[in-house]
C-alpha atoms as a PDB file:
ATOM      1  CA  UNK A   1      28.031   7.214-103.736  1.00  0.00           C
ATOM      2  CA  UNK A   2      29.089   5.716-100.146  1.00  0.00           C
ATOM      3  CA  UNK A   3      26.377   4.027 -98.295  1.00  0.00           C
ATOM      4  CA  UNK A   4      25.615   6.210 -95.114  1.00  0.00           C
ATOM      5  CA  UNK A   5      25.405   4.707 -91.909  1.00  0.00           C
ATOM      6  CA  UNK A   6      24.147   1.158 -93.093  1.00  0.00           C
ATOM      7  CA  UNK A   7      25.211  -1.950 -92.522  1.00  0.00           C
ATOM      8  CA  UNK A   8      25.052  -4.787 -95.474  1.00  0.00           C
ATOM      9  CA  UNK A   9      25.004  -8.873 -94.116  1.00  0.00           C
ATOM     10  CA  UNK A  10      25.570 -10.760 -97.432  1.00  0.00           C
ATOM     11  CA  UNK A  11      25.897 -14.782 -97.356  1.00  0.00           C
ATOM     12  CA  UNK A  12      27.999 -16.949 -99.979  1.00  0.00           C
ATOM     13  CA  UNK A  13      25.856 -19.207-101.985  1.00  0.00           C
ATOM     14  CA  UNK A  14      28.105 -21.365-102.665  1.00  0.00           C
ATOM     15  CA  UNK A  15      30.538 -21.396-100.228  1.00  0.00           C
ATOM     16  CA  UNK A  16      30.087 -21.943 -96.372  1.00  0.00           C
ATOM     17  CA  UNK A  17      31.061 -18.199 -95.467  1.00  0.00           C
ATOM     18  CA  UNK A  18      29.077 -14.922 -94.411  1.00  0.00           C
ATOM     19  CA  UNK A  19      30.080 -11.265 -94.156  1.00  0.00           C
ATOM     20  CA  UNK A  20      29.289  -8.098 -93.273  1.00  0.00           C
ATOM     21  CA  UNK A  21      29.420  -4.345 -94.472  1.00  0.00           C
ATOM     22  CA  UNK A  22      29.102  -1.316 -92.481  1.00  0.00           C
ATOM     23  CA  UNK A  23      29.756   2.360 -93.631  1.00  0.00           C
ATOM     24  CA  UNK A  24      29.598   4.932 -90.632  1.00  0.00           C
ATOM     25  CA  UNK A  25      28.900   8.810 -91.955  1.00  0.00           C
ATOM     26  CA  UNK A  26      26.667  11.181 -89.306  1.00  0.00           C
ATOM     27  CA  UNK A  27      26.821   8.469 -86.831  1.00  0.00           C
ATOM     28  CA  UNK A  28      30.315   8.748 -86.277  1.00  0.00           C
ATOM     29  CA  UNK A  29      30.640  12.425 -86.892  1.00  0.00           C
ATOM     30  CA  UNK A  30      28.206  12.852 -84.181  1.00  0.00           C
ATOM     31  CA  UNK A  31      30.011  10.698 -81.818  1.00  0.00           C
ATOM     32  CA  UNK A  32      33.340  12.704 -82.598  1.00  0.00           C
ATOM     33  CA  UNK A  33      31.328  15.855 -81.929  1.00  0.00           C
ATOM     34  CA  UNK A  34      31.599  14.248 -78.003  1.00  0.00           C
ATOM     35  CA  UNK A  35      34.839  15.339 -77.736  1.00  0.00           C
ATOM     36  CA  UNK A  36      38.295  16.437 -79.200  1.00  0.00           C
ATOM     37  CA  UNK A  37      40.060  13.622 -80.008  1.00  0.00           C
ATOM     38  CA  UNK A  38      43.412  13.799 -81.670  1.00  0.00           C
ATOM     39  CA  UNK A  39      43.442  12.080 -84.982  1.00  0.00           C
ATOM     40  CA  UNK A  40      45.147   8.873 -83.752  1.00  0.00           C
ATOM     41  CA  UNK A  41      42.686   8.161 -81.223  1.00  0.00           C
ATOM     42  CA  UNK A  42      39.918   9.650 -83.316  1.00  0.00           C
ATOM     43  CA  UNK A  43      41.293   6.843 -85.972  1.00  0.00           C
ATOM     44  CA  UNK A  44      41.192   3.687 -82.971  1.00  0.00           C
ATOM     45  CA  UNK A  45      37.551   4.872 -81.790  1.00  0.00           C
ATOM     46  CA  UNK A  46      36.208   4.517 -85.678  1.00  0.00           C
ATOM     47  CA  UNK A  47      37.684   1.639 -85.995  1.00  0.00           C
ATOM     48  CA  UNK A  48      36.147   0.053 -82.641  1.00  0.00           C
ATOM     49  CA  UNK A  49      32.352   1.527 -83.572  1.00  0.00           C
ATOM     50  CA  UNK A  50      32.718  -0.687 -86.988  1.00  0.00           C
ATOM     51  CA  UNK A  51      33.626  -3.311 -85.150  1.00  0.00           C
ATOM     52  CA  UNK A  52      31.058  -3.487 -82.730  1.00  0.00           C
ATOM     53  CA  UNK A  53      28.320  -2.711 -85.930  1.00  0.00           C
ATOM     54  CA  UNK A  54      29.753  -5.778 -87.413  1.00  0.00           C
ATOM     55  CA  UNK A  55      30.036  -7.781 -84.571  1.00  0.00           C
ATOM     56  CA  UNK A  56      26.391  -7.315 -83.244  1.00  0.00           C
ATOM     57  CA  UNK A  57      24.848  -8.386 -86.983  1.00  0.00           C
ATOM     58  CA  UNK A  58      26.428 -11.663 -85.969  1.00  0.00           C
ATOM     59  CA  UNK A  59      25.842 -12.311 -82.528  1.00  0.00           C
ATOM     60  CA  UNK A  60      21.883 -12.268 -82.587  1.00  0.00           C
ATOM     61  CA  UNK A  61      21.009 -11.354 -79.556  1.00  0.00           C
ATOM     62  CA  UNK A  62      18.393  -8.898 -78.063  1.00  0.00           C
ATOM     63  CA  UNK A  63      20.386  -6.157 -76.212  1.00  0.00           C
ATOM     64  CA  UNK A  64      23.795  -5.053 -76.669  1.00  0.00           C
ATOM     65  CA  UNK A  65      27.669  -5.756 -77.521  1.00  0.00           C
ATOM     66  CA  UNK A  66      30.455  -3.942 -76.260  1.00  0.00           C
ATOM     67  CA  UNK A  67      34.230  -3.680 -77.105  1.00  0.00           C
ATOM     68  CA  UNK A  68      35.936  -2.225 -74.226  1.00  0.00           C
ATOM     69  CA  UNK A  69      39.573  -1.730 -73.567  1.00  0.00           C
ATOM     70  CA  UNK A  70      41.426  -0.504 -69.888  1.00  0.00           C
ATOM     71  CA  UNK A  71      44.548  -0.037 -69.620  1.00  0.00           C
ATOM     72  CA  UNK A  72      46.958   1.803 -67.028  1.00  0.00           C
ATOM     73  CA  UNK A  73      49.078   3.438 -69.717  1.00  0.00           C
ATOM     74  CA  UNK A  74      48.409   6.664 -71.965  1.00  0.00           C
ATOM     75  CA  UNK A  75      45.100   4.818 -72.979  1.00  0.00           C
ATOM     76  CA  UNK A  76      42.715   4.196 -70.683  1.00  0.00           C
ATOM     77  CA  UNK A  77      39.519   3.570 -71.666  1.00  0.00           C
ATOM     78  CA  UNK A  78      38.151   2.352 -75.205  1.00  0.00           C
ATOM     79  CA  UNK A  79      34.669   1.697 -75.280  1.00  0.00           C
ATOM     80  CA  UNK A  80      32.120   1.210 -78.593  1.00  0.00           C
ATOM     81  CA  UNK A  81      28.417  -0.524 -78.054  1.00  0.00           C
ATOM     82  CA  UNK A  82      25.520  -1.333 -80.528  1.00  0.00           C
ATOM     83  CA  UNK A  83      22.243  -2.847 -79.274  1.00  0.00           C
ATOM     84  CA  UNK A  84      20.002  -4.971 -81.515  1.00  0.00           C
ATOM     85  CA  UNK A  85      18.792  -1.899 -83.268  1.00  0.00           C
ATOM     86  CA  UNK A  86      21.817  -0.517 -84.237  1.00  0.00           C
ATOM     87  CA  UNK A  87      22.076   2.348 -82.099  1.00  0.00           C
ATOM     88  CA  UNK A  88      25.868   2.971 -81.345  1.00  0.00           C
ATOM     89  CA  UNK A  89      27.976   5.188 -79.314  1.00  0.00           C
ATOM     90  CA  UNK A  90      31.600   5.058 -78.182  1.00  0.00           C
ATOM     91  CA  UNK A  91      33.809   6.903 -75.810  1.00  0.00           C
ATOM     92  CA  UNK A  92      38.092   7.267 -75.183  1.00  0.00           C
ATOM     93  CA  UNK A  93      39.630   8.113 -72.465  1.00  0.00           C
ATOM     94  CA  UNK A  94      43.254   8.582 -72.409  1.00  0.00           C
ATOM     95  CA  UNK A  95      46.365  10.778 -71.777  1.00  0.00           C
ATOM     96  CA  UNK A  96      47.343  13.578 -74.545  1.00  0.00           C
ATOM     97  CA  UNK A  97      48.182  12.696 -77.651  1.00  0.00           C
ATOM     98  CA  UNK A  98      49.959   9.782 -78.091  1.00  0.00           C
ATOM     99  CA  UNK A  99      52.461   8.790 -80.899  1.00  0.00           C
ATOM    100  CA  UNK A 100      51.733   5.286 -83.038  1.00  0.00           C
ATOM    101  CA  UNK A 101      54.273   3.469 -80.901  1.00  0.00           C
ATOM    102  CA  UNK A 102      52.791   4.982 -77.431  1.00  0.00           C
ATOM    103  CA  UNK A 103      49.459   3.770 -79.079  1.00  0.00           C
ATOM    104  CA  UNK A 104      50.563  -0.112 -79.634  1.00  0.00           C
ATOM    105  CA  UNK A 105      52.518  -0.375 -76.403  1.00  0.00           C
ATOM    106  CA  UNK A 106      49.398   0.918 -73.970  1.00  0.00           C
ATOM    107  CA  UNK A 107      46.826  -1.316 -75.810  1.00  0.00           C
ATOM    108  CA  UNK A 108      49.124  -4.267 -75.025  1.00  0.00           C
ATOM    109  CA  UNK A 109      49.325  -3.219 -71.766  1.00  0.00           C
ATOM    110  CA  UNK A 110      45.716  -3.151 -71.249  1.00  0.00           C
ATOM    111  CA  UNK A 111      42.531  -5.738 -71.157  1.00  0.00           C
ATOM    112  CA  UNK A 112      40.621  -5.675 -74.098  1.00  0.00           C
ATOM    113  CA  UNK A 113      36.671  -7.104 -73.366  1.00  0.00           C
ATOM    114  CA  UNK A 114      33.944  -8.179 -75.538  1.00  0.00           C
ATOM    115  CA  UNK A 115      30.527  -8.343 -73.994  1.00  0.00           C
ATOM    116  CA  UNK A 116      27.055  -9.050 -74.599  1.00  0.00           C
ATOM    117  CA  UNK A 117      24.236  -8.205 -72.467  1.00  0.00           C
ATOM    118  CA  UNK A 118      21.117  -9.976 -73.272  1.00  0.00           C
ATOM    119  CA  UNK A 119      17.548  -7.628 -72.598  1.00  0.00           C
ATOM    120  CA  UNK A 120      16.134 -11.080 -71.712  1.00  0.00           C
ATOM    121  CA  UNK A 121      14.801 -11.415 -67.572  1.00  0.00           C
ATOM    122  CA  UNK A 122      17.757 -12.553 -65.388  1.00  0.00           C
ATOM    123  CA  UNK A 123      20.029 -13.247 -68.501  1.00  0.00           C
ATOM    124  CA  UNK A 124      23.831 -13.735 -67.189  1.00  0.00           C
ATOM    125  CA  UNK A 125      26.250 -11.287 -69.347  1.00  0.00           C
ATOM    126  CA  UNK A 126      29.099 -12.868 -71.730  1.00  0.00           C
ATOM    127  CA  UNK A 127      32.029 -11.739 -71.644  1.00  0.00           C
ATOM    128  CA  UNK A 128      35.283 -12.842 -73.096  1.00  0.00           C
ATOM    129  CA  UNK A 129      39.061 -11.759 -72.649  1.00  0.00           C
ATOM    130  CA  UNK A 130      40.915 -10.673 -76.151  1.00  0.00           C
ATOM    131  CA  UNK A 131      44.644 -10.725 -76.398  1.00  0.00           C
ATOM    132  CA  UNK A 132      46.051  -7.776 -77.668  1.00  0.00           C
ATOM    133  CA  UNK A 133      48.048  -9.349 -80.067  1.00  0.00           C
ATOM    134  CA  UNK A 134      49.663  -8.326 -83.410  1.00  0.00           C
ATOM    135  CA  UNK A 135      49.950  -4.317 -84.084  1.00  0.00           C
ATOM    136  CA  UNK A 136      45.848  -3.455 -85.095  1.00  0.00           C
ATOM    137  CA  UNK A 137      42.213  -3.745 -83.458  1.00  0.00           C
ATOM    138  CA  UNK A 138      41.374  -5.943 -86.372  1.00  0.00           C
ATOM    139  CA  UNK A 139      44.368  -8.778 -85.835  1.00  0.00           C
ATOM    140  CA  UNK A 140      42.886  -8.572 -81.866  1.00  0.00           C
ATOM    141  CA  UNK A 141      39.866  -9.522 -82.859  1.00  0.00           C
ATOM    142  CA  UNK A 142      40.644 -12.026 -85.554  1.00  0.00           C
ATOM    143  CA  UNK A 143      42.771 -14.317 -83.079  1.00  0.00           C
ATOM    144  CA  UNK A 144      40.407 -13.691 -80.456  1.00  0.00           C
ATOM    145  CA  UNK A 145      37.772 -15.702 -82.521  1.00  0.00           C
ATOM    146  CA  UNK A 146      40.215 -18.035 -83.860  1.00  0.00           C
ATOM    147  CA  UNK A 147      41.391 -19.001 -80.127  1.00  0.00           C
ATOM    148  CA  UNK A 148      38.403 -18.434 -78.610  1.00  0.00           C
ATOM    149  CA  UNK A 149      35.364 -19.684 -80.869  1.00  0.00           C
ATOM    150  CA  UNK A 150      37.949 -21.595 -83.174  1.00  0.00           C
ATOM    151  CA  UNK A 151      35.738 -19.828 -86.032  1.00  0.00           C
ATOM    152  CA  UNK A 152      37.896 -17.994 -88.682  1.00  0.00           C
ATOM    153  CA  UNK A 153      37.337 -14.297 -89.374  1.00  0.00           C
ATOM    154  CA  UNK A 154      38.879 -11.746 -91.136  1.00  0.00           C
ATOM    155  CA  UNK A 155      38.397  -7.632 -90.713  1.00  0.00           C
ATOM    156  CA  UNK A 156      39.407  -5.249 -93.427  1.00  0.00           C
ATOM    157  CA  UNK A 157      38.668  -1.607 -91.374  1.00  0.00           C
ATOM    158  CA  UNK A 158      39.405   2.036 -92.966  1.00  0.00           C
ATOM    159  CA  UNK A 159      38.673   5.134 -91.255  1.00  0.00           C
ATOM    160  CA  UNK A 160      39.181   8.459 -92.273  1.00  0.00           C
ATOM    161  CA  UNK A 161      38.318  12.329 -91.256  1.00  0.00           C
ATOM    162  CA  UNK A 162      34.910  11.919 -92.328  1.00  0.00           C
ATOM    163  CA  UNK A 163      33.695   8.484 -92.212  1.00  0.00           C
ATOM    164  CA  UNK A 164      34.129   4.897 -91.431  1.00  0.00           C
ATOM    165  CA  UNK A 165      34.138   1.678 -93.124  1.00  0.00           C
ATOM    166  CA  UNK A 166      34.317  -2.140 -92.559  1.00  0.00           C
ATOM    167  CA  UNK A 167      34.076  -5.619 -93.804  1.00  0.00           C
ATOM    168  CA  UNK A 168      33.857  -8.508 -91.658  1.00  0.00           C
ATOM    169  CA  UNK A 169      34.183 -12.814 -93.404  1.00  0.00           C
ATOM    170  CA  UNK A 170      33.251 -15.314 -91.513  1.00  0.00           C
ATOM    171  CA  UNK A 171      33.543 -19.396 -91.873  1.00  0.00           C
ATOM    172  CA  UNK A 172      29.705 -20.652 -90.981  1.00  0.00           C
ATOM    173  CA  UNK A 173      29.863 -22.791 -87.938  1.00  0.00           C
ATOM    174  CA  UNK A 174      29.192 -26.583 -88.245  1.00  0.00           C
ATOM    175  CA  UNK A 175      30.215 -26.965 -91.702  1.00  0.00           C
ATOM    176  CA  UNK A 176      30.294 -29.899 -94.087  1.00  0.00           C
ATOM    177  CA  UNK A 177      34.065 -30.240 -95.526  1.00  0.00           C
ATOM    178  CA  UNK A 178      37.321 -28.745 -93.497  1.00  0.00           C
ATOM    179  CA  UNK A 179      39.181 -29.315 -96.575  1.00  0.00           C
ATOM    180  CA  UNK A 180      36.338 -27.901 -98.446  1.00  0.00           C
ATOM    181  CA  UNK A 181      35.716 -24.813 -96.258  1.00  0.00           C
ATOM    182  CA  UNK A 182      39.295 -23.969 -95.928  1.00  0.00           C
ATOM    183  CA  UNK A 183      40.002 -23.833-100.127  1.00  0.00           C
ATOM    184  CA  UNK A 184      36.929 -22.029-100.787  1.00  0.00           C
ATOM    185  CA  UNK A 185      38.093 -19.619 -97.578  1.00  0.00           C
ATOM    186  CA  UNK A 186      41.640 -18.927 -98.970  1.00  0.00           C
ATOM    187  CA  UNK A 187      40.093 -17.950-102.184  1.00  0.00           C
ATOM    188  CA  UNK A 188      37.863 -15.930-100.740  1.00  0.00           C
ATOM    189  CA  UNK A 189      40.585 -13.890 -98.468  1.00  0.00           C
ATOM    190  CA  UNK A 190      42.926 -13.404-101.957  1.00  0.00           C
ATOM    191  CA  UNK A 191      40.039 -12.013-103.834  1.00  0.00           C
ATOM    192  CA  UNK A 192      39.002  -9.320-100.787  1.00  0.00           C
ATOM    193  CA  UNK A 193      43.207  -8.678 -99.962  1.00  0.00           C
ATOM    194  CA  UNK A 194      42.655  -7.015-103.271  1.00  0.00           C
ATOM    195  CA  UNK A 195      40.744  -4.065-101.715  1.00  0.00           C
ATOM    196  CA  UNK A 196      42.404  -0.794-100.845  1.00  0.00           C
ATOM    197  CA  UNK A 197      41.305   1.442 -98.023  1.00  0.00           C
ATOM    198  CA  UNK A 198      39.684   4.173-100.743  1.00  0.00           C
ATOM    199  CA  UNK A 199      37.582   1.623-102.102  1.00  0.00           C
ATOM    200  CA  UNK A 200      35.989   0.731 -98.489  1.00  0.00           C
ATOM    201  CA  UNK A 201      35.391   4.176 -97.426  1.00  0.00           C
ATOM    202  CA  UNK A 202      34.247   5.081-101.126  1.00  0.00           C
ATOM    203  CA  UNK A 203      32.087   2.617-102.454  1.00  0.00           C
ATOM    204  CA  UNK A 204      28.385   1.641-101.490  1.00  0.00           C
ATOM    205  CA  UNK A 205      27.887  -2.458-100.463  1.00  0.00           C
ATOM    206  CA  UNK A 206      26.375  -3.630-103.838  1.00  0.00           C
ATOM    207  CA  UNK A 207      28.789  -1.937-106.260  1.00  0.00           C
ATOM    208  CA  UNK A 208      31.968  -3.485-103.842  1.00  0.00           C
ATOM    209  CA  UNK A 209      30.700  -6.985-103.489  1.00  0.00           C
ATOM    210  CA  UNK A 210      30.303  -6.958-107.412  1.00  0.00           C
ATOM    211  CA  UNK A 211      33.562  -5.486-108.043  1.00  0.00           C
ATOM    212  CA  UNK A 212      35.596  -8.109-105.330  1.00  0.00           C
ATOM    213  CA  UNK A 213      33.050 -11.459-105.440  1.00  0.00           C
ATOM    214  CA  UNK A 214      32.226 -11.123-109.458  1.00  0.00           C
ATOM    215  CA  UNK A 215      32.482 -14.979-110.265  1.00  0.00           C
ATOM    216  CA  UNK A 216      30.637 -15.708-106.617  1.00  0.00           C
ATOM    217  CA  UNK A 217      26.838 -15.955-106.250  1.00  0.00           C
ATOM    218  CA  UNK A 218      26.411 -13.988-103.373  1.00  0.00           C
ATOM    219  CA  UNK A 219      23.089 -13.436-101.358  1.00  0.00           C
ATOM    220  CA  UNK A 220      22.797  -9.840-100.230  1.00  0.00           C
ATOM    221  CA  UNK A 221      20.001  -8.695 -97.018  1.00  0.00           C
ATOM    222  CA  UNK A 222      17.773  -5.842 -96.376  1.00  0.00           C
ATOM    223  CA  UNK A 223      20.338  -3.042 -95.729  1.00  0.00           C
ATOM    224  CA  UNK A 224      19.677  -1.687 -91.575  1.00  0.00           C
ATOM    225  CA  UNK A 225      20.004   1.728 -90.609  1.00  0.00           C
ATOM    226  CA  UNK A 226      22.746   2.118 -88.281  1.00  0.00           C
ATOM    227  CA  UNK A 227      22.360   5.526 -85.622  1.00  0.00           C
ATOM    228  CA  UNK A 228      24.070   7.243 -82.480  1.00  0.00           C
ATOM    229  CA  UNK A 229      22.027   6.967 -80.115  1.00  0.00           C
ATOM    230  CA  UNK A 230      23.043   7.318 -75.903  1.00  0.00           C
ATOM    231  CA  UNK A 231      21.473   5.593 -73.492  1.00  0.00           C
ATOM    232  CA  UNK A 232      21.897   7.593 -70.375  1.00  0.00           C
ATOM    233  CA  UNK A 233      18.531   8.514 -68.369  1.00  0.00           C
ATOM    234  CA  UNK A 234      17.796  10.380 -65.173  1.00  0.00           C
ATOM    235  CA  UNK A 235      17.719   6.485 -63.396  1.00  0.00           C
ATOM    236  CA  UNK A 236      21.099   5.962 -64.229  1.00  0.00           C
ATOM    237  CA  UNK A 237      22.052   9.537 -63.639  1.00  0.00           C
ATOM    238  CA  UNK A 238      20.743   8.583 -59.611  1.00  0.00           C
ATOM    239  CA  UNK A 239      22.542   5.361 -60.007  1.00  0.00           C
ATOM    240  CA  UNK A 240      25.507   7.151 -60.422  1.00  0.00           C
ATOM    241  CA  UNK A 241      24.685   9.524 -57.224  1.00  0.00           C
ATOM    242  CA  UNK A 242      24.014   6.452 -54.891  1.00  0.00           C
ATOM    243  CA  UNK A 243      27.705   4.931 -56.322  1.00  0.00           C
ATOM    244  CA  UNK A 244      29.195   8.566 -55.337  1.00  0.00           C
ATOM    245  CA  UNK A 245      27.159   7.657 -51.553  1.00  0.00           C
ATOM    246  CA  UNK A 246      25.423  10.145 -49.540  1.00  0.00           C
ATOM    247  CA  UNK A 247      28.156  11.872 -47.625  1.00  0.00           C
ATOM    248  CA  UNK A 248      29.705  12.780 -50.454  1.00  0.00           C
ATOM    249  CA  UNK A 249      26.825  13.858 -51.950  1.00  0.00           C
ATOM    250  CA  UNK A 250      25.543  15.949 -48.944  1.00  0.00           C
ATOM    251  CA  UNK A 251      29.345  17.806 -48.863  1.00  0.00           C
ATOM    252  CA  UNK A 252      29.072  18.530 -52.870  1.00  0.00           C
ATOM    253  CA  UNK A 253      25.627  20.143 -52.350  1.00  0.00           C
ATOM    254  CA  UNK A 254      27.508  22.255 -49.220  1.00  0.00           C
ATOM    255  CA  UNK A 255      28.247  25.379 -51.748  1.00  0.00           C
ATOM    256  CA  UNK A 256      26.032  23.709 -54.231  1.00  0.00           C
ATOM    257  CA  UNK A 257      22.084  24.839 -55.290  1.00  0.00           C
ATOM    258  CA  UNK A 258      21.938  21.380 -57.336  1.00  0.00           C
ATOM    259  CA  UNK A 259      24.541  18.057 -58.317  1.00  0.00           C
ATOM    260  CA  UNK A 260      24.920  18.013 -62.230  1.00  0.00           C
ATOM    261  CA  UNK A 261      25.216  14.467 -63.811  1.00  0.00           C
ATOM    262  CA  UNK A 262      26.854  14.828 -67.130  1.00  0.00           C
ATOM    263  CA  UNK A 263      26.828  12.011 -69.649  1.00  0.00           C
ATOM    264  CA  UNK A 264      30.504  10.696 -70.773  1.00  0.00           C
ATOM    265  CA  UNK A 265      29.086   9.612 -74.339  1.00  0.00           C
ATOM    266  CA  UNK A 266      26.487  12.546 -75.277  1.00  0.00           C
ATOM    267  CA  UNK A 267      27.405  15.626 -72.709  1.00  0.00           C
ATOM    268  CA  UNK A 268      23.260  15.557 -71.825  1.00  0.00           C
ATOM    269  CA  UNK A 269      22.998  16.961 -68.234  1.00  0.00           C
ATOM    270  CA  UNK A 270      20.948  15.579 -65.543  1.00  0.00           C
ATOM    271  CA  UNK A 271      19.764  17.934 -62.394  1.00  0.00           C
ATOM    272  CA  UNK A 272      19.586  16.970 -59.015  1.00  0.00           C
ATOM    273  CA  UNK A 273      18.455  19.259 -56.129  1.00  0.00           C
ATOM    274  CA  UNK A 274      18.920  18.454 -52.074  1.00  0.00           C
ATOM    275  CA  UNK A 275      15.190  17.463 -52.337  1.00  0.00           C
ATOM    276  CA  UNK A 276      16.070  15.078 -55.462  1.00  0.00           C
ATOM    277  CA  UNK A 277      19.698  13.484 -53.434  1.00  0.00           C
ATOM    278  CA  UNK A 278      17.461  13.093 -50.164  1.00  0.00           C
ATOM    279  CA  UNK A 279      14.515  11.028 -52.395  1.00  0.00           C
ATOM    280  CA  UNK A 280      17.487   8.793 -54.016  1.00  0.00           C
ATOM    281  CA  UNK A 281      19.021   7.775 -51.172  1.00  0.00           C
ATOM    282  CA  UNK A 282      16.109   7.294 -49.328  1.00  0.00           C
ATOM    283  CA  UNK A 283      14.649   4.917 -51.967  1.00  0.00           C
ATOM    284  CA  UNK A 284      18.475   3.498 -51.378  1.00  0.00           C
ATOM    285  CA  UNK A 285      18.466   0.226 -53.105  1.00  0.00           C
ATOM    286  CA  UNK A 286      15.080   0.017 -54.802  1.00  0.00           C
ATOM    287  CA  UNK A 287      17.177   2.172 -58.003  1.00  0.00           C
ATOM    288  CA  UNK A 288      18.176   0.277 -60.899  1.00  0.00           C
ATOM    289  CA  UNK A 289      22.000  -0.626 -60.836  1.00  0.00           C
ATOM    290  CA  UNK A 290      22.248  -0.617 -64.272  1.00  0.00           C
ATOM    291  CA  UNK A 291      25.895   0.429 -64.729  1.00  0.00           C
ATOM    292  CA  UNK A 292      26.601   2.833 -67.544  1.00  0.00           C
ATOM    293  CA  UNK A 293      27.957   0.774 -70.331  1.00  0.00           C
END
């Protein structure tokens, strides 16, 4: 039986190399419930929200990670978050339905982002630039840490109509032997090459690390829940009318009884009467300008 939106951190006894495990079930479903994405792009947003689970488990930080793509071609937008509690949510924005090639040439076209936001007072956002290199999300992400943090990782991501799956290896930082860490690592990379897509999606954490990691003594964590969950509120729904300024938010009210803010990642509606757009902008600055993502 598949493990249902959980993620699985497991650590190498023996071997100077952690990983991760995420399976994605009514999370994602929910998230695709957002909006009708054709398969293709259904296929690059699953594959962004395990990312972003896996990513977060490893990056310890109170707040939140983000993968986010723009681009000027067909695809525009790409966006997946999880905060320290594993809540996750992901939107796509882009231009009918594009064909595999369409697909590859936009997202080389485009920026692709990873950011963390800390929750800590006056913390200063990360963020750093991924090439889009190589013809997958997962080979992005791979040289990005391997230019970037000169830390080795590996992705194995499978995605299909109903669910999502990843696994994410990792060299520990600061270890003892190079020579050491990079024979244990290619042994480690032939054993998990042996997993097939069906496998991922199919099997829960335990039964997969036995069946790939038999002969390796392999410490396995408390599994956490992983959840869609939006963060929109009515503060960031005014945010959004003091970015759209007041003139233009006096001529929408014109033929208007109320302005409708409508969140991108959960459709959840937010009100706003002329009373409501006159108290926002006369409070003017003083509202938070948290940004959406």
């Amino acid at each position: 039986m598949n493990d249902k939106d959980l993620l699985q951190r497991f650590l190498f006894e023996n071997v100077p190399v952690r990983g991760e495990l995420v399976h994605l079930d009514e999370s994602y479903q929910a998230i695709l419930q957002q909006h009708p994405y054709p398969p293709l792009i259904r296929a690059l947003l699953g594959e962004a929200l395990a990312v972003v689970c896996l990513l977060s488990a490893i990056i310890k930080v109170k707040g939140r990670l983000t993968l986010q793509f723009r681009g000027k071609g067909k695809l525009k937008l790409l966006l997946a978050q999880c905060d320290h509690q594993s809540h996750l949510r992901g939107i796509v924005q882009h231009e009918g339905d594009l064909t595999p090639s369409e697909l590859l040439e936009a997202q080389q076209q485009g920026i692709l982002a990873i950011m963390i936001d800390s929750d800590a007072p006056n913390a200063t956002r990360y963020q750093g630039i991924v090439a889009w290199e190589g013809a997958s999300l997962a080979q992005a992400i791979e040289g990005y840490f391997m230019q970037s943090e000169q830390l080795p990782t590996r992705l194995w991501l499978a995605v299909d109509e109903k669910r999502v799956a990843g696994l994410l290896l990792q060299i520990l930082p600061k270890e003892k032997s190079e020579l050491l860490v990079t024979d244990d690592w290619e042994r480690l990379l032939l054993l998990t090459e042996t997993l097939t897509s069906e496998e991922l999606l199919q099997c829960d954490s335990i039964t997969l690390l036995r069946r790939l990691y038999s002969e390796e003594e392999v410490r396995v964590f408390e599994k956490t829940l992983v959840q869609f969950r939006c963060k929109c509120s009515v503060q960031r729904s005014e945010n959004a009318i003091l970015v759209l300024g007041q003139e233009e938010a006096e001529e929408e009210l014109k033929d208007k009884q109320k302005l409708v803010v409508t969140c991108e990642f959960c459709h959840k509606e937010y009100s706003f009467d002329r009373v409501d757009v006159m108290a926002i902008f006369k409070k003017g600055g003083q509202a938070s300008s948290t940004q959406m993502h």
